[in-house]
C-alpha atoms as a PDB file:
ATOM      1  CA  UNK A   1      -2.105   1.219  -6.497  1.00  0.00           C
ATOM      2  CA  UNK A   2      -4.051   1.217  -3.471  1.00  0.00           C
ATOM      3  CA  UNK A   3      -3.445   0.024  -0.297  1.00  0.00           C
ATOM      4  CA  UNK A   4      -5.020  -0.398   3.007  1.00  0.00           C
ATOM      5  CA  UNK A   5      -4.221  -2.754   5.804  1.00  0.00           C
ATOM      6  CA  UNK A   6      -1.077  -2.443   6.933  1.00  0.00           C
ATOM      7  CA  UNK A   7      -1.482   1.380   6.921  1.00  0.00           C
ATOM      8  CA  UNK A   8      -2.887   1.117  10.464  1.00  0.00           C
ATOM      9  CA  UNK A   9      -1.904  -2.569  10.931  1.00  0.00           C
ATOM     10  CA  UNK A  10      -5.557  -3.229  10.309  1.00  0.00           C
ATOM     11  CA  UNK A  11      -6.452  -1.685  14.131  1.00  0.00           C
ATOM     12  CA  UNK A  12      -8.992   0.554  11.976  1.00  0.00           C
ATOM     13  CA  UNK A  13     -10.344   0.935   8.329  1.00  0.00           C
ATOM     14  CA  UNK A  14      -8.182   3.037   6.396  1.00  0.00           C
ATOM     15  CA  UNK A  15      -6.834   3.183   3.176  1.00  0.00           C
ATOM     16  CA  UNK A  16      -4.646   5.325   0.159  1.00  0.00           C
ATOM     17  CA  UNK A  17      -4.148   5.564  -3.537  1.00  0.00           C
ATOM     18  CA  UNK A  18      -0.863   6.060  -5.380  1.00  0.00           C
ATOM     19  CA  UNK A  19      -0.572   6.394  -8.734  1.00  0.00           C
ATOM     20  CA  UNK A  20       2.244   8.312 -11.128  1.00  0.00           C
ATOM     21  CA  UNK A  21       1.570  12.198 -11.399  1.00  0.00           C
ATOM     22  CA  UNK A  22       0.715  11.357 -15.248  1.00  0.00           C
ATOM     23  CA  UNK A  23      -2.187   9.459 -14.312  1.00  0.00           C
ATOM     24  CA  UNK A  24      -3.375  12.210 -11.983  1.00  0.00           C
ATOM     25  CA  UNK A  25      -2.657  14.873 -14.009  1.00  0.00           C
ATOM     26  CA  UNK A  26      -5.125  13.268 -16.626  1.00  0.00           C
ATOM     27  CA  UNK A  27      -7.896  12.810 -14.391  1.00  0.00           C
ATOM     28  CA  UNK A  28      -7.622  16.576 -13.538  1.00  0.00           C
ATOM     29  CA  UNK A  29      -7.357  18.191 -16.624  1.00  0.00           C
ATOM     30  CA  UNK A  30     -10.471  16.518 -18.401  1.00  0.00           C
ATOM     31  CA  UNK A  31     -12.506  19.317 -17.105  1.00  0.00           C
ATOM     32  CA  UNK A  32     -10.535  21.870 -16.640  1.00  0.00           C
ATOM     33  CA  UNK A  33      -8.378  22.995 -13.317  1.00  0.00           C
ATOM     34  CA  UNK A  34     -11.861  22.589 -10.897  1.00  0.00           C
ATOM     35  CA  UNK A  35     -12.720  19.344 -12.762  1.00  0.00           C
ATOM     36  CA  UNK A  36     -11.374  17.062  -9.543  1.00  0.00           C
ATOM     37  CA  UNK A  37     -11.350  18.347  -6.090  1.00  0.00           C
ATOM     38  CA  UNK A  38      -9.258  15.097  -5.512  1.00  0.00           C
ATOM     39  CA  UNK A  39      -8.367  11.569  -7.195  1.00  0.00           C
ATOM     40  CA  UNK A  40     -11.249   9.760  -6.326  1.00  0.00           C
ATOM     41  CA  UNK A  41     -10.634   6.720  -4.694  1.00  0.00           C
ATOM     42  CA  UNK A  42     -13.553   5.859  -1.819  1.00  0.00           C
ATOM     43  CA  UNK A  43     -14.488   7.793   0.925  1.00  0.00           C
ATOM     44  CA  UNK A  44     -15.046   5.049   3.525  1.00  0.00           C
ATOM     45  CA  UNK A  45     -13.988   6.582   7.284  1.00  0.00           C
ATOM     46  CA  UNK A  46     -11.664   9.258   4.772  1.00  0.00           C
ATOM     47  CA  UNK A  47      -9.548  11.588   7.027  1.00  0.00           C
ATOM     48  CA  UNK A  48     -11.346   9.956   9.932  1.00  0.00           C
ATOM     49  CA  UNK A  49      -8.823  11.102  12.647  1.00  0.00           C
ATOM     50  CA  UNK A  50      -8.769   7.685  14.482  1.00  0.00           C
ATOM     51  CA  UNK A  51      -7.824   6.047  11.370  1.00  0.00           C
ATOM     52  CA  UNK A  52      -5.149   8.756  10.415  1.00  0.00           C
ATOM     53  CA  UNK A  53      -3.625   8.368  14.519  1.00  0.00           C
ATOM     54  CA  UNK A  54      -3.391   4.534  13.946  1.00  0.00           C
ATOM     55  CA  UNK A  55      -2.235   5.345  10.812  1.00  0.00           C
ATOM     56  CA  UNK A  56       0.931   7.702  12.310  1.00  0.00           C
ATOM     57  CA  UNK A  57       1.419   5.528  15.214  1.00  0.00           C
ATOM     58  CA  UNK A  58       2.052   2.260  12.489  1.00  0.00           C
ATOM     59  CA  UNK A  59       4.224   4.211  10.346  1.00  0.00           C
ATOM     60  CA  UNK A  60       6.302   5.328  13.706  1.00  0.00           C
ATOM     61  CA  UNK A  61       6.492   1.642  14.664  1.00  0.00           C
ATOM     62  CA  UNK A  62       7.480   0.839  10.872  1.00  0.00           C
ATOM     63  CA  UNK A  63      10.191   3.121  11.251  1.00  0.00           C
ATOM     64  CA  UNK A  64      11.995   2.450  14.830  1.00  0.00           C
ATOM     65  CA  UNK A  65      11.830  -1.627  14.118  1.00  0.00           C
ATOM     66  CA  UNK A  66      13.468  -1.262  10.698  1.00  0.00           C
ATOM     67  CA  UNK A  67      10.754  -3.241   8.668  1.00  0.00           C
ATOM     68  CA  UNK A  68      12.123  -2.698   5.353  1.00  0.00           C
ATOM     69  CA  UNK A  69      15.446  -4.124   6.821  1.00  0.00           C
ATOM     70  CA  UNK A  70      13.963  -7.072   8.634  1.00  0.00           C
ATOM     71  CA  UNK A  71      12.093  -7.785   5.563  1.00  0.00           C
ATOM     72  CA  UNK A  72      15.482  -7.547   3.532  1.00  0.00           C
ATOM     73  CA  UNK A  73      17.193 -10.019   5.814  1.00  0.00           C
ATOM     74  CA  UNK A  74      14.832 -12.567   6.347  1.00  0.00           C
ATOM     75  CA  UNK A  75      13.473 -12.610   2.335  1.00  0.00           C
ATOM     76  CA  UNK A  76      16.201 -14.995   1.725  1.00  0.00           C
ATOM     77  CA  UNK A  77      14.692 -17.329   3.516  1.00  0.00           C
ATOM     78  CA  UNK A  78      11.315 -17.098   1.867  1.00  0.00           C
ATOM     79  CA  UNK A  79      12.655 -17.109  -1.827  1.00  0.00           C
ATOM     80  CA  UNK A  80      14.748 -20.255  -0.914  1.00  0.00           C
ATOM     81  CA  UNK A  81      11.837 -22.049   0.873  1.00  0.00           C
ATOM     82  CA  UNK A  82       9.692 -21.272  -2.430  1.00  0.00           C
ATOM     83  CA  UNK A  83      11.803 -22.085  -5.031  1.00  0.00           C
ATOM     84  CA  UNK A  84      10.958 -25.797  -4.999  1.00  0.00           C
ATOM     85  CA  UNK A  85       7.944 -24.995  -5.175  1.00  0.00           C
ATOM     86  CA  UNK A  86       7.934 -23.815  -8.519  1.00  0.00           C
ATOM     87  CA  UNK A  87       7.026 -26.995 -10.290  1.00  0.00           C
ATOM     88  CA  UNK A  88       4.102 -28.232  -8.707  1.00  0.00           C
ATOM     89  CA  UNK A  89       0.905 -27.644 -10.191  1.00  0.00           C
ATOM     90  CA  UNK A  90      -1.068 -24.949 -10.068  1.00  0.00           C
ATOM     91  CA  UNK A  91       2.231 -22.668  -8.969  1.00  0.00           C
ATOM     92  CA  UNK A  92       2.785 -19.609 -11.074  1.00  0.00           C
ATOM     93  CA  UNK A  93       6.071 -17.963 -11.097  1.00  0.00           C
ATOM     94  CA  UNK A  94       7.548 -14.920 -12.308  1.00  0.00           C
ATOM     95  CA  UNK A  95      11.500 -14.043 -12.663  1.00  0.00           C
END
């Protein structure tokens, strides 16, 4: 998976991969145990410490406004406002 934007609320490029240790432990081993230095995902601005301060200082705000609860209390309202939409055309919807 790999994400970017809200890692430093989009104040400055930065971005991640995440993937299962499977999956990296296959890209490492094809060569042998120097094959990869890392997973290789980009190197756009990578470790660029202005990125990786936004980065700290959005995860910090994340934290102290309780996203993942706002985001569980106010989902409700989302999934009932979308429901009827769920049979007009050109909608695609998984359960």
């Amino acid at each position: 998976m790999t994400v970017a934007k809200n890692l430093t609320n989009a104040a400055v490029p930065m971005g991640a991969v995440a993937t299962r240790k499977e999956i990296y432990d296959l890209f490492m081993e094809k060569g042998g145990k120097d094959y990869l230095i890392e997973f290789f995902h980009g190197y756009t601005y990578s470790g660029h410490p202005l990125a990786c301060a936004a980065g700290l200082a959005a995860m910090q705000i994340f934290v102290e406004d309780k996203m993942v609860q706002r985001v569980r209390d106010i989902s409700p309202y989302f999934e009932d406002a979308m429901h009827p939409m769920a049979d007009l055309p050109r909608v695609s919807w998984w359960h």
